[in-house]
N, C-alpha and C. Protein backbone atom coordinates (compact mmCIF):
# COMPACT_ATOMS: atom_id res chain seq x y z
N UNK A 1 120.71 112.09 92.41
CA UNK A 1 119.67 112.26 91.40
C UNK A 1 120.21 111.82 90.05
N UNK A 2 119.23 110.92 89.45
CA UNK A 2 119.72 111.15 87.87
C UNK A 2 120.12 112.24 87.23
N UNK A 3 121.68 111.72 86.12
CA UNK A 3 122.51 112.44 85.18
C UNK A 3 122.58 113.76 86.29
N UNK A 4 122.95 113.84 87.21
CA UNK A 4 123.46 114.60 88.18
C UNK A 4 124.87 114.38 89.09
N UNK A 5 126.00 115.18 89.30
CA UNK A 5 127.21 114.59 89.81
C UNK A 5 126.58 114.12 91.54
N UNK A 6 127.31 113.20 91.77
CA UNK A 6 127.27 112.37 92.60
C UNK A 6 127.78 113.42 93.93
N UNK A 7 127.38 113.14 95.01
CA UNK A 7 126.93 114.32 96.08
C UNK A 7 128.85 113.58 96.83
N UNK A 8 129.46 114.86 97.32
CA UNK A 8 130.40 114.63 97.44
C UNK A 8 130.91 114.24 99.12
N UNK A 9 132.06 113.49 99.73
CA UNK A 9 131.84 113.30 101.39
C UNK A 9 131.89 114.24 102.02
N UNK A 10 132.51 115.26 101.53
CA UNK A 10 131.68 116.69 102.42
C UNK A 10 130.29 116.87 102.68
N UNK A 11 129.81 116.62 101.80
CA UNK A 11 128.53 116.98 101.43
C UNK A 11 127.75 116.26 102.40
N UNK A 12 128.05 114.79 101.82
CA UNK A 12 127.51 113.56 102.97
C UNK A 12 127.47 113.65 104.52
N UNK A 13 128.91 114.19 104.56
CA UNK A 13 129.31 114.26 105.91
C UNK A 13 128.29 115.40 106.89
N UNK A 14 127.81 116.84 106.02
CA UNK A 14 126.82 117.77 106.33
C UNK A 14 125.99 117.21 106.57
N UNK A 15 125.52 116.26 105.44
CA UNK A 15 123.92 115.67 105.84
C UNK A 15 123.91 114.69 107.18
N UNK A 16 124.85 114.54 107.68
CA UNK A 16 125.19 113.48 108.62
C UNK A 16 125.02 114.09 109.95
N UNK A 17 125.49 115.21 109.70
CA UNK A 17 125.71 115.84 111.07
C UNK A 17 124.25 117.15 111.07
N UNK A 18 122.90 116.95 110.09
CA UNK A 18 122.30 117.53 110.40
C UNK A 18 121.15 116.29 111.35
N UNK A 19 121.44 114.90 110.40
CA UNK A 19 120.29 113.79 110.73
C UNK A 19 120.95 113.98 112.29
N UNK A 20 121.92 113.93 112.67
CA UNK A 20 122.19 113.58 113.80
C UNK A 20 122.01 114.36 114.78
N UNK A 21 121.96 115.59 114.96
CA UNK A 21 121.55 116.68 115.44
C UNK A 21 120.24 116.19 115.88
N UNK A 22 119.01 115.61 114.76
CA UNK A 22 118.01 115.63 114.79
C UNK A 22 117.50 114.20 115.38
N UNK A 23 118.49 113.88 116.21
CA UNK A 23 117.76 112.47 116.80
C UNK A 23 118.12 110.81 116.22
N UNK A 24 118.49 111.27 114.72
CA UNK A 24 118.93 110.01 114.11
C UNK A 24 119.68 109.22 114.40
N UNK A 25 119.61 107.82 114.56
CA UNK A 25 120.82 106.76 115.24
C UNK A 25 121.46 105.92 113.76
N UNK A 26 120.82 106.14 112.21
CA UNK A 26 121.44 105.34 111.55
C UNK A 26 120.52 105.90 110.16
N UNK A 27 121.53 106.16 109.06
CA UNK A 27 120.92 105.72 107.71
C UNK A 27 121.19 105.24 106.76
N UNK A 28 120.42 104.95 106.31
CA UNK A 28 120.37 103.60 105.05
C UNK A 28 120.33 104.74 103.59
N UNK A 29 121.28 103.87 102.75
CA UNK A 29 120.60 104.26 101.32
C UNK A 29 119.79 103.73 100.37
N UNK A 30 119.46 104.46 99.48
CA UNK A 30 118.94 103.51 97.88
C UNK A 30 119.94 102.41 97.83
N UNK A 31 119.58 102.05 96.40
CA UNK A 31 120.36 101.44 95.82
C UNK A 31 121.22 101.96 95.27
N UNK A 32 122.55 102.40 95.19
CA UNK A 32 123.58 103.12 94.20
C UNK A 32 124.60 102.46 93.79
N UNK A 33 124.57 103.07 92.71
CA UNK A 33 125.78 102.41 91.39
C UNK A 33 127.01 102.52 91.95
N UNK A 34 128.35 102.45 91.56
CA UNK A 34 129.88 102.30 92.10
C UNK A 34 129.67 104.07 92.30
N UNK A 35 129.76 104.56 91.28
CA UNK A 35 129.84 105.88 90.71
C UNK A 35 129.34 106.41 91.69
N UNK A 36 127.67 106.07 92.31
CA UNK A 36 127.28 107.09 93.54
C UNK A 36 127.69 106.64 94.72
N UNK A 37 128.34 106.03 95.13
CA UNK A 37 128.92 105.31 95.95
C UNK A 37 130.01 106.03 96.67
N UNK A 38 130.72 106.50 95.97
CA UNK A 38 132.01 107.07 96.28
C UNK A 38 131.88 108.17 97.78
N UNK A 39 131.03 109.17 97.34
CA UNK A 39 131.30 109.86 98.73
C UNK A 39 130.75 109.46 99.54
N UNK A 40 129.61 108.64 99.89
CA UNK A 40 129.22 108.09 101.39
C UNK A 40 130.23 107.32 101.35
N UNK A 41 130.99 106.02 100.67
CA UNK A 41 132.11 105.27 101.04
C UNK A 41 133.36 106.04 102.27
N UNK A 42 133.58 107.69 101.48
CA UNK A 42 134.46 108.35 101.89
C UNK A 42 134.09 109.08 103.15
N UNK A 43 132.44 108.51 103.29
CA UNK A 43 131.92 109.49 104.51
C UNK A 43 131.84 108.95 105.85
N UNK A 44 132.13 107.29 105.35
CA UNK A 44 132.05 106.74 106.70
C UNK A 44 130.95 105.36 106.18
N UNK A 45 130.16 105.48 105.19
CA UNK A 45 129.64 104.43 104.86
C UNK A 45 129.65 103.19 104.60
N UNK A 46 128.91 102.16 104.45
CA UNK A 46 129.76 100.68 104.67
C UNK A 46 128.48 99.96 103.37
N UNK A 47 128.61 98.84 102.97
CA UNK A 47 127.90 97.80 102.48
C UNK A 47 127.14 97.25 102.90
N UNK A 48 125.80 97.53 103.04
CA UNK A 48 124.77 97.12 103.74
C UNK A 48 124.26 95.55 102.86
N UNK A 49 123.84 96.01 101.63
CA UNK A 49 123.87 94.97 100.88
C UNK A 49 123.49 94.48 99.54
N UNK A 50 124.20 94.05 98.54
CA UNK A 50 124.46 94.31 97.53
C UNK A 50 123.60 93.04 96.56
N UNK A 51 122.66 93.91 95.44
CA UNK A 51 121.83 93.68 94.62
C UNK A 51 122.33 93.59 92.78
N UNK A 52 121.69 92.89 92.67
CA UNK A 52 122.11 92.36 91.00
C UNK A 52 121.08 93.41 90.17
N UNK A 53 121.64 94.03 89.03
CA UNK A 53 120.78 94.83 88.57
C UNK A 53 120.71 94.08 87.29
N UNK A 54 119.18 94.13 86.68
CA UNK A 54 118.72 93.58 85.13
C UNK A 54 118.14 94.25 84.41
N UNK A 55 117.96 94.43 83.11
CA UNK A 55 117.50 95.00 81.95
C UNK A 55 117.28 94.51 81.33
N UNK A 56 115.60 94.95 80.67
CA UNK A 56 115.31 94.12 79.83
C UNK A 56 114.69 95.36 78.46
N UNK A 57 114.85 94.60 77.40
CA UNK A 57 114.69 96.14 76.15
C UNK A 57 113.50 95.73 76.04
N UNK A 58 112.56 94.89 76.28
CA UNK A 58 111.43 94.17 75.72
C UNK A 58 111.02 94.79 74.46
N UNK A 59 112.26 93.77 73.84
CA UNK A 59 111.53 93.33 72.31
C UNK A 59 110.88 91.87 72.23
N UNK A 60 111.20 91.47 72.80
CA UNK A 60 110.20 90.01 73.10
C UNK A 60 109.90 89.69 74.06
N UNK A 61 108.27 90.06 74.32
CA UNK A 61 107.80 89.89 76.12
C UNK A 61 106.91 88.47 75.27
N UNK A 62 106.60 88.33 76.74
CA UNK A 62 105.85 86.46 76.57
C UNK A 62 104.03 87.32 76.90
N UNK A 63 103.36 86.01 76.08
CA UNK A 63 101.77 86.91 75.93
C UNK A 63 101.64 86.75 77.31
N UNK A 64 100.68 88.19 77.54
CA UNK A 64 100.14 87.80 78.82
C UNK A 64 98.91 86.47 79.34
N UNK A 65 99.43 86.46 80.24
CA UNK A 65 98.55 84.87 81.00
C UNK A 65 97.36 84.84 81.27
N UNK A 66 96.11 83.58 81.59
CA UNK A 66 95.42 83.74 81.61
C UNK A 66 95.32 84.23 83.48
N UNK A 67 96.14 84.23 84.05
CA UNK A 67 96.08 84.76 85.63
C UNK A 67 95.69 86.32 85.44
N UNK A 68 96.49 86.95 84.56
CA UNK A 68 96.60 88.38 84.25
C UNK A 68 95.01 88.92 84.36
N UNK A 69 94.21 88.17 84.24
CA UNK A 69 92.71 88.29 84.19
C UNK A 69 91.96 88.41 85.62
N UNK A 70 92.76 88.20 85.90
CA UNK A 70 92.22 88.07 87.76
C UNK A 70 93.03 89.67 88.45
N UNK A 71 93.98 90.14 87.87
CA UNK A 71 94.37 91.33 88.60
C UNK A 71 93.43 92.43 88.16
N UNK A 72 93.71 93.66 89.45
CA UNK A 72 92.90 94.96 88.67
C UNK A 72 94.07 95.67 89.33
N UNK A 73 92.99 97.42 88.95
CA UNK A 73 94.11 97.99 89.87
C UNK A 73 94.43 98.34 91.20
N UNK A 74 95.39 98.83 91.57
CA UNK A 74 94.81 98.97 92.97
C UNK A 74 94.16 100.52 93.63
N UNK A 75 93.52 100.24 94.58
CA UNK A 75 92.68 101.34 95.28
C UNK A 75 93.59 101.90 96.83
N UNK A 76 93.37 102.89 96.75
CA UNK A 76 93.87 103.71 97.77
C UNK A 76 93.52 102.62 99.24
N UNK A 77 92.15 102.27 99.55
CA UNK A 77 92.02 101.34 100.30
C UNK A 77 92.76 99.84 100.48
N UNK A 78 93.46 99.44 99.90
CA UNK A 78 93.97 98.02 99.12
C UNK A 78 95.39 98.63 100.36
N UNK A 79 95.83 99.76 100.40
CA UNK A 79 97.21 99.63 100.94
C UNK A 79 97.60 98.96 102.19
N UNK A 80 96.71 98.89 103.23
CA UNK A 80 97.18 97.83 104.24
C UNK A 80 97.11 96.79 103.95
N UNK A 81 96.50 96.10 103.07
CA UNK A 81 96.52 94.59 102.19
C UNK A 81 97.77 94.25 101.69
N UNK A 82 98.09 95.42 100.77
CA UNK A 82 99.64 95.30 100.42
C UNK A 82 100.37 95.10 101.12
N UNK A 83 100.85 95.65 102.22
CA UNK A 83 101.58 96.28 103.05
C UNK A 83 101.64 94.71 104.04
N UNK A 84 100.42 94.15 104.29
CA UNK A 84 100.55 92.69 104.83
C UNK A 84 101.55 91.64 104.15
N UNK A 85 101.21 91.75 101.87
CA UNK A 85 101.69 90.74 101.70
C UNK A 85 103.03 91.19 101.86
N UNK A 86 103.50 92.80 101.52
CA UNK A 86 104.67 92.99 101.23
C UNK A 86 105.68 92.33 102.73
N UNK A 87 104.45 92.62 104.23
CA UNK A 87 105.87 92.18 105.04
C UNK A 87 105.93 90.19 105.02
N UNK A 88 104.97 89.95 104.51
CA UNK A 88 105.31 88.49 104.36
C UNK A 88 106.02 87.84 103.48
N UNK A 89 106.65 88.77 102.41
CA UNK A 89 107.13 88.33 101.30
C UNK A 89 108.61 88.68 101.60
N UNK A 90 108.90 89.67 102.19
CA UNK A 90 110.48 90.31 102.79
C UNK A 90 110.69 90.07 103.55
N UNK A 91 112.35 90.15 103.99
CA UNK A 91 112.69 89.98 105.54
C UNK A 91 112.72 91.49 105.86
N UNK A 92 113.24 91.79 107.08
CA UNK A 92 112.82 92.89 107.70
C UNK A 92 113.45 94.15 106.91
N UNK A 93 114.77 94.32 106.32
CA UNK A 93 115.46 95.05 105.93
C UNK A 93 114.76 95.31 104.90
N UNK A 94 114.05 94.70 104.10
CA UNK A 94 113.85 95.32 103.01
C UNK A 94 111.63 95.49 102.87
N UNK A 95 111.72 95.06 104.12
CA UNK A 95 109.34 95.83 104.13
C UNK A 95 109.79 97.36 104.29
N UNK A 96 108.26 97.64 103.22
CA UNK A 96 107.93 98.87 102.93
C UNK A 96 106.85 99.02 104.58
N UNK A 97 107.25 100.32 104.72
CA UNK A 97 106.03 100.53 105.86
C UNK A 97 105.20 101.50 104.85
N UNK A 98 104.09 102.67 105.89
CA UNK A 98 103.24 103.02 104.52
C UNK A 98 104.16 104.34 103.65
N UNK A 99 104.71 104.84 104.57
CA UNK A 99 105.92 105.97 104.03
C UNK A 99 106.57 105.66 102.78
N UNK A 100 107.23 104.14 102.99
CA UNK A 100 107.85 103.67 102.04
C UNK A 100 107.31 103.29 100.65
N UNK A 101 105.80 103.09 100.76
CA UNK A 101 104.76 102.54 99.94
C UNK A 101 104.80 103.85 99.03
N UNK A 102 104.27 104.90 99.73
CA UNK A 102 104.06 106.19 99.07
C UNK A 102 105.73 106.66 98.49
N UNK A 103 106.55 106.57 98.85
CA UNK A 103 107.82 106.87 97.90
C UNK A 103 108.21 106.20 96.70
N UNK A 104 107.85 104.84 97.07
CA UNK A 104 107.58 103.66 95.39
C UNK A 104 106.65 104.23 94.09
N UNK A 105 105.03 104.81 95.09
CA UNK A 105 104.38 105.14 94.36
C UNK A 105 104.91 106.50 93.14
N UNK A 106 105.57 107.28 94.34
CA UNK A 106 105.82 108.72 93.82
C UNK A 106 106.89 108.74 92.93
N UNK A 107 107.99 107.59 92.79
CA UNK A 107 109.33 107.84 92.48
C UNK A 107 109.42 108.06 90.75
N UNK A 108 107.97 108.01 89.94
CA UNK A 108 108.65 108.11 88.62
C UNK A 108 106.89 108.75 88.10
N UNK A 109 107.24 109.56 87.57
CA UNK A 109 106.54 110.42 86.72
C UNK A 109 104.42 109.54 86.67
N UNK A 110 104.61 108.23 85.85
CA UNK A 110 103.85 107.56 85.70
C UNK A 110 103.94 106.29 86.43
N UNK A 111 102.50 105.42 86.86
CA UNK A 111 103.37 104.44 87.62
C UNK A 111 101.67 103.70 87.41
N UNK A 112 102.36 102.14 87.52
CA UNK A 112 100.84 101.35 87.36
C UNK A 112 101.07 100.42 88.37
N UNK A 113 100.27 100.09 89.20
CA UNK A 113 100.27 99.72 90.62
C UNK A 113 98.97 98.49 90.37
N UNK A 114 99.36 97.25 90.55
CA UNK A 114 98.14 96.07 90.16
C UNK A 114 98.16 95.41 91.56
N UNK A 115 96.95 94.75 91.84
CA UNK A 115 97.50 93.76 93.00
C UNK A 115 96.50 92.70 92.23
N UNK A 116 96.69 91.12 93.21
CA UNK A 116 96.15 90.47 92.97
C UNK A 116 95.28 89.44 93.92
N UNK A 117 93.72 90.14 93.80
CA UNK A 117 92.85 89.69 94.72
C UNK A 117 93.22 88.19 94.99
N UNK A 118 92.38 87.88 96.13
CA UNK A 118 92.34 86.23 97.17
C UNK A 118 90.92 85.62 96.34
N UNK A 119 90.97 84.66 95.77
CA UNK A 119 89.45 84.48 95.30
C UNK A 119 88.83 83.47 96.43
N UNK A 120 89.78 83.71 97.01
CA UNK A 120 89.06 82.27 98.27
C UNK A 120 88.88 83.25 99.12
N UNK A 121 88.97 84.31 99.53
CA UNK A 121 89.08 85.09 101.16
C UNK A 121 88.38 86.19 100.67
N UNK A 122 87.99 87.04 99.68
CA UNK A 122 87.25 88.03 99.14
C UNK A 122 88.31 89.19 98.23
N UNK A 123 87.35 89.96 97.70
CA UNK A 123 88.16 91.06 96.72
C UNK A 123 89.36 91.42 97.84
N UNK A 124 89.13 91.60 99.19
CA UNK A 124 89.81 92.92 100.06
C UNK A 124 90.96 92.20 100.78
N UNK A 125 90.96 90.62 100.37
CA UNK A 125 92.72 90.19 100.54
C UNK A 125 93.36 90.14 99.44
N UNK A 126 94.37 90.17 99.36
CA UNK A 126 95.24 90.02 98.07
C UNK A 126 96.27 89.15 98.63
N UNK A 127 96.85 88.33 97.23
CA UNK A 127 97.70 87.32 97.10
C UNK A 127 99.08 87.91 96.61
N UNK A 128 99.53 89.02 95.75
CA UNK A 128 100.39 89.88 95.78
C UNK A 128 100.25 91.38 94.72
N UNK A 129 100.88 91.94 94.93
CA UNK A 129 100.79 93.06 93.89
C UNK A 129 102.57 93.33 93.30
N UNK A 130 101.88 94.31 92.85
CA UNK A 130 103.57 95.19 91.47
C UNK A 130 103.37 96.23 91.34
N UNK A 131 104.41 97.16 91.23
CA UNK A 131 104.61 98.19 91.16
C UNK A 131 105.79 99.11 90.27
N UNK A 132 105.30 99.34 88.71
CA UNK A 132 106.07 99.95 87.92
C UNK A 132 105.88 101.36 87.57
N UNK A 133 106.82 101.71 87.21
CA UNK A 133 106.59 102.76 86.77
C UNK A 133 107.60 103.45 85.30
N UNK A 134 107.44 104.80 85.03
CA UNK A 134 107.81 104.96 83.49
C UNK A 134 108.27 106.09 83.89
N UNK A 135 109.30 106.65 83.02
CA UNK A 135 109.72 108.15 83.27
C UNK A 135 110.70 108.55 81.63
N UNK A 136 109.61 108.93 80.90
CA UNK A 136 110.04 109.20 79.47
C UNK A 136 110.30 107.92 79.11
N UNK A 137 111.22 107.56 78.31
CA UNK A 137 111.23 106.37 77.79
C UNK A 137 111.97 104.87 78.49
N UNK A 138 112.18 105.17 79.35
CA UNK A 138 112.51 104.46 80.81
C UNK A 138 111.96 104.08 81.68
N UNK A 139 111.71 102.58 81.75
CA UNK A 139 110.69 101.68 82.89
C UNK A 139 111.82 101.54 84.02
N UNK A 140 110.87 101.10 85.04
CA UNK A 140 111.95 100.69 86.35
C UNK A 140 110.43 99.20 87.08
N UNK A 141 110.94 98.37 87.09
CA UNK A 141 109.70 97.45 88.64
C UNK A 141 110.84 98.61 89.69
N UNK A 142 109.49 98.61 90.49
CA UNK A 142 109.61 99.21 91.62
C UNK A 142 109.60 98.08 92.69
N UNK A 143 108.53 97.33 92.50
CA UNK A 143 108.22 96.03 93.43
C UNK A 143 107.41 95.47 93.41
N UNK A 144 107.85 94.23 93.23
CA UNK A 144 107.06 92.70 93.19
C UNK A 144 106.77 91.84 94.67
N UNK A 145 105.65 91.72 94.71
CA UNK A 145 105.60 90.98 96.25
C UNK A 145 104.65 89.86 95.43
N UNK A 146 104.74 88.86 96.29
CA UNK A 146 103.68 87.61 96.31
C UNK A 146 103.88 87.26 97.37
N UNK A 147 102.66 86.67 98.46
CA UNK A 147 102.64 86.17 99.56
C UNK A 147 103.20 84.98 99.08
N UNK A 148 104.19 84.63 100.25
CA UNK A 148 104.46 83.05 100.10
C UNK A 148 103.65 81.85 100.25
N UNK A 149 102.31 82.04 100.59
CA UNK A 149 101.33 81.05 100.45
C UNK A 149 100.71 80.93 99.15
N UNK A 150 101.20 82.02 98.00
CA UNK A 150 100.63 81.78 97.11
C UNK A 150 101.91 81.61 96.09
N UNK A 151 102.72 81.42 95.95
CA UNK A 151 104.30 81.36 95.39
C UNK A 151 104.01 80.19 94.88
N UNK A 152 104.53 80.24 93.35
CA UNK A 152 104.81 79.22 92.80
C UNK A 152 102.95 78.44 92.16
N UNK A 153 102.46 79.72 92.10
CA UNK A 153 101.11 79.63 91.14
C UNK A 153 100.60 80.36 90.15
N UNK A 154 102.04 81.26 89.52
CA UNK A 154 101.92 82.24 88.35
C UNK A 154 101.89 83.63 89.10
N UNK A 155 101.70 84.37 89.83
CA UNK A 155 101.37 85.57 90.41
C UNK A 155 102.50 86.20 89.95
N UNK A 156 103.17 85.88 90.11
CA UNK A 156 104.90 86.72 89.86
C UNK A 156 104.84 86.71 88.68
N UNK A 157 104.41 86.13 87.77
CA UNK A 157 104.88 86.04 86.18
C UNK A 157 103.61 87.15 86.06
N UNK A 158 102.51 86.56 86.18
CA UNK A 158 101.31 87.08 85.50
C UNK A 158 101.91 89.06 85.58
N UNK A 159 101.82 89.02 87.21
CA UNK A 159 102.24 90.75 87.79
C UNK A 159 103.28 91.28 86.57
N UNK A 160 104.23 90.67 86.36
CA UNK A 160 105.20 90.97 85.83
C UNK A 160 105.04 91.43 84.40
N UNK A 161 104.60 90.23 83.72
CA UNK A 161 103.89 90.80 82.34
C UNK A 161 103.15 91.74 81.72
N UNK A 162 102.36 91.17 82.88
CA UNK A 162 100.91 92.88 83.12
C UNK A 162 102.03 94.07 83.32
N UNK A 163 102.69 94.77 83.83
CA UNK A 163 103.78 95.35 83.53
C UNK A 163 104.41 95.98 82.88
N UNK A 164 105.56 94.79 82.18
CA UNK A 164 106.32 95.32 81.28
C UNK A 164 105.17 95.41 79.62
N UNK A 165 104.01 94.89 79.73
CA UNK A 165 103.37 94.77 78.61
C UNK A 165 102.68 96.19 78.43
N UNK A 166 102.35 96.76 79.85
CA UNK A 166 101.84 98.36 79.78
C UNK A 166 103.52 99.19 79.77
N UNK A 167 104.11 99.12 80.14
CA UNK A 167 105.44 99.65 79.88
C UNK A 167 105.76 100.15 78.05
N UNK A 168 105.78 98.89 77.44
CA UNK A 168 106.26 98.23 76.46
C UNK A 168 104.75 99.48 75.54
N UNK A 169 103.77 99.02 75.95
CA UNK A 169 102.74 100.00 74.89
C UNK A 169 102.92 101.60 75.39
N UNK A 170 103.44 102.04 75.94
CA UNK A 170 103.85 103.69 76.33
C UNK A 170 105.47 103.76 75.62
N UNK A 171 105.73 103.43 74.88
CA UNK A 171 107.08 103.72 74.35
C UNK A 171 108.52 103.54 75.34
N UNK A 172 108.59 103.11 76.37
CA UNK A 172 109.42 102.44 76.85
C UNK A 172 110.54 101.52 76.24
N UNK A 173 111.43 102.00 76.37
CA UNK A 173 112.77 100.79 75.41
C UNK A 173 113.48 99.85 76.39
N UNK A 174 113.39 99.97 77.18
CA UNK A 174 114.39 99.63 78.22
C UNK A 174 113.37 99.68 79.84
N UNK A 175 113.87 98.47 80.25
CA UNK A 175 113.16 98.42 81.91
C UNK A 175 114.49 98.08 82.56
N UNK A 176 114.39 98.32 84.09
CA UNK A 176 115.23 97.89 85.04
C UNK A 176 114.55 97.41 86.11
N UNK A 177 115.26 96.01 86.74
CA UNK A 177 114.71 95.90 88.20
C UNK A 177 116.26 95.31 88.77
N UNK A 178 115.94 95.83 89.98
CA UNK A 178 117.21 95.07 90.65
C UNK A 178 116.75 94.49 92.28
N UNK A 179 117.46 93.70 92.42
CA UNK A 179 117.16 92.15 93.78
C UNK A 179 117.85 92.12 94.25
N UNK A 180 117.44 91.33 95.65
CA UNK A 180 119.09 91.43 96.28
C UNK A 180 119.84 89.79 95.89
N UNK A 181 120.72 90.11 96.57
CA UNK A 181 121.68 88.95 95.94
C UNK A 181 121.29 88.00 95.99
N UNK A 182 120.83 87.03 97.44
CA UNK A 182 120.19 85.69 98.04
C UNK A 182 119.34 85.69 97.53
N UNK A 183 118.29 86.56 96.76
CA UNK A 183 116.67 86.04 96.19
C UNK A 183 116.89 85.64 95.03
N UNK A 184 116.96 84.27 95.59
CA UNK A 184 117.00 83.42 94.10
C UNK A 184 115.99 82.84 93.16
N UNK A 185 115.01 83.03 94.27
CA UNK A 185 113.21 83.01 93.40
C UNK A 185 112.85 84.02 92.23
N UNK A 186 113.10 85.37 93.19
CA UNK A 186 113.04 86.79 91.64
C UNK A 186 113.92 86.48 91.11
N UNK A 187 115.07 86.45 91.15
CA UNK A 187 116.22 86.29 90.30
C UNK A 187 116.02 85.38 89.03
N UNK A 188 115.47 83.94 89.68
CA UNK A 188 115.06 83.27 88.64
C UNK A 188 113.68 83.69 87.65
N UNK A 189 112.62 84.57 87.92
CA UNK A 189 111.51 84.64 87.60
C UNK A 189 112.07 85.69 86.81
N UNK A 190 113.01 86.74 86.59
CA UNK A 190 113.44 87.91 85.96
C UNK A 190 113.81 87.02 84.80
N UNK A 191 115.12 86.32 85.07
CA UNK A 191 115.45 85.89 84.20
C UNK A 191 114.68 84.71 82.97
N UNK A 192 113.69 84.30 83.57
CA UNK A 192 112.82 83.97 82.84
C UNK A 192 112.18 84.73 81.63
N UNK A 193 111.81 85.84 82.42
CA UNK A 193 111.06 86.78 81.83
C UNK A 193 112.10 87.45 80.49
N UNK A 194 113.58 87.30 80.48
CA UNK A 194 114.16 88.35 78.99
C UNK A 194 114.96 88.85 79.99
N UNK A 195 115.12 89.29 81.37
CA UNK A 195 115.87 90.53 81.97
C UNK A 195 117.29 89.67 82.03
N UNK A 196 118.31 90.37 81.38
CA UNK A 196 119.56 90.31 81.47
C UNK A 196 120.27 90.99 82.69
N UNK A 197 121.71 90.57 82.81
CA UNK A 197 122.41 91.22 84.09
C UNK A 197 123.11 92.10 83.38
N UNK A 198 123.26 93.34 84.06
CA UNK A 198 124.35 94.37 83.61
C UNK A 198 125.71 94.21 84.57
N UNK A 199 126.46 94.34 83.25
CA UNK A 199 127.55 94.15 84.39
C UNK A 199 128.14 94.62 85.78
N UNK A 200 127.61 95.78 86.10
CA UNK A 200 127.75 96.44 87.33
C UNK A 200 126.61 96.30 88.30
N UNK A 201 126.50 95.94 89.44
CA UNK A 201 125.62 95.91 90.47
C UNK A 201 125.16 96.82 91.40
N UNK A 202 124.68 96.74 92.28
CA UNK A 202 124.15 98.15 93.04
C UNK A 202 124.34 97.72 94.12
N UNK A 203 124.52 98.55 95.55
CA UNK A 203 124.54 98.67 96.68
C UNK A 203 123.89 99.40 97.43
N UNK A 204 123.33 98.93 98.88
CA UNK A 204 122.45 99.76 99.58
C UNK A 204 123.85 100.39 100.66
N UNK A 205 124.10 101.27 100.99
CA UNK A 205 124.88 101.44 102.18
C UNK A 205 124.24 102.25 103.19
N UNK A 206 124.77 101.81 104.43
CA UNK A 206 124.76 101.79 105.49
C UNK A 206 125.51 102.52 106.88
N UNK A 207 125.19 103.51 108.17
CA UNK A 207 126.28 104.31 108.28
C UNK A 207 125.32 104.56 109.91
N UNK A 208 125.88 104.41 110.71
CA UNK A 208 125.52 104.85 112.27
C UNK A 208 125.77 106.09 112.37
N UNK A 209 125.09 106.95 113.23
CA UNK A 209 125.39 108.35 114.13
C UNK A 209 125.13 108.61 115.04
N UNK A 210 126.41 109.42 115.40
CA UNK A 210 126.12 109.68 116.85
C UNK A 210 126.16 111.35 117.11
N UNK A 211 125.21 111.88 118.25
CA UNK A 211 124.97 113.00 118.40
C UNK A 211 126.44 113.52 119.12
C-alpha cells in the first residue's frame, strides 16, 4: 500500500501458503518499485516483467483535438466492448478480464473512464477507451487501449489528452503511467505527450505454488 512499509518475506511467504492451501497454482503482482520488491524477491519471487515508469507535472499539455469530440463517457453497458478492444490491443499477460476491469475502475478515489465509439459500426462498438484516475493531488493512466485496426488515427493522443486535461483541471500536479518495456508505440505516444522517465522502473513479479 502507499507510504506504507513494504510487506516483509515472512509475511509473503504466509500469504503463499494460504493461496496455496486454497487451490492456487501461481501469483502475479502489481507493478512494484525496487523498494516493494524486496520481500517477494526473498520469498521466492522472480521477474515476470519489467515496465518503464513516466511522469508528467502537466504544466504544458497540448490543446485538446478535434477527435476528443467524438469520445463520451463510458456506460456500465460499454464493458464487454472494452474488454474486446482491451484483448485486441494486449498480449495475453497483460488483458483485463471483467474482475480486472472493475479493480482499474476502483483503484483511486476518482476516476474518468472515456471510450471511443466506431462511427462506421454504431455507438455500441468502440475503437478504444482510457482509464484515469486522481487520488488528492495525484493522477495515475490506469489504461489506454486502442484497437489495432484503428492505431495510428489519433485515438491514443485524443484519449490521452481528454485525460490528463480533466486531471490537470482537478488540481493534480503530477501524473504517472507506466508500460511495459517492448511497447514501443505507448512509449512513444507518452513521450510525445510531456511524460518523462523516472529513473527507477517497476516490476511485475511472478512466483508458482505448490500445495
Amino acid at each position: 500500500m502507499p507510504e506504507r512499509p513494504a510487506p516483509s518475506a515472512d509475511f509473503v511467504r504466509r500469504c503463499l501458503a494460504v493461496l496455496a492451501d486454497r487451490g492456487f497454482s501461481r501469483v502475479v503482482t502489481g507493478a512494484l518499485s525496487p523498494h516493494e520488491q524486496a520481500g517477494f524477491l526473498a520469498a521466492g519471487f522472480t521477474v515476470a516483467e519489467q515496465l518503464h515508469l513516466l511522469a508528467h507535472d502537466l504544466a504544458d499539455l497540448p490543446d485538446l483535438p478535434d477527435a476528443a469530440r467524438q469520445l463520451r463517457r463510458a456506460r456500465h453497458r460499454d464493458r464487454p466492448a472494452v474488454l474486446t478492444v482491451d484483448g485486441a490491443a494486449f498480449p495475453p499477460f497483460w488483458r483485463l478480464d471483467p474482475r480486472g476491469l472493475s479493480d482499474a475502475l476502483s483503484a483511486t478515489p476518482r476516476v474518468r473512464f472515456r471510450v471511443a465509439p466506431s462511427a462506421e459500426h454504431g455507438p455500441d462498438r468502440l475503437r478504444g477507451y482510457a482509464i484515469c484516475g486522481r487520488a488528492g493531488d495525484r493522477g495515475f493512466v490506469q489504461r489506454l487501449a486502442v484497437d489495432p485496426a484503428a492505431q495510428r488515427m489519433g485515438l491514443g493522443w485524443a484519449l490521452m489528452v481528454d485525460g490528463l486535461h480533466w486531471l490537470s483541471r482537478r488540481g493534480v500536479r503530477r501524473a504517472v503511467v507506466n508500460t511495459q518495456q517492448g511497447n514501443a508505440s505507448a512509449l512513444t505516444l507518452y513521450e510525445r505527450l510531456g511524460f518523462r522517465h523516472e529513473p527507477v522502473g517497476l516490476s511485475v513479479l511472478s512466483a508458482g505454488l505448490s500445495s
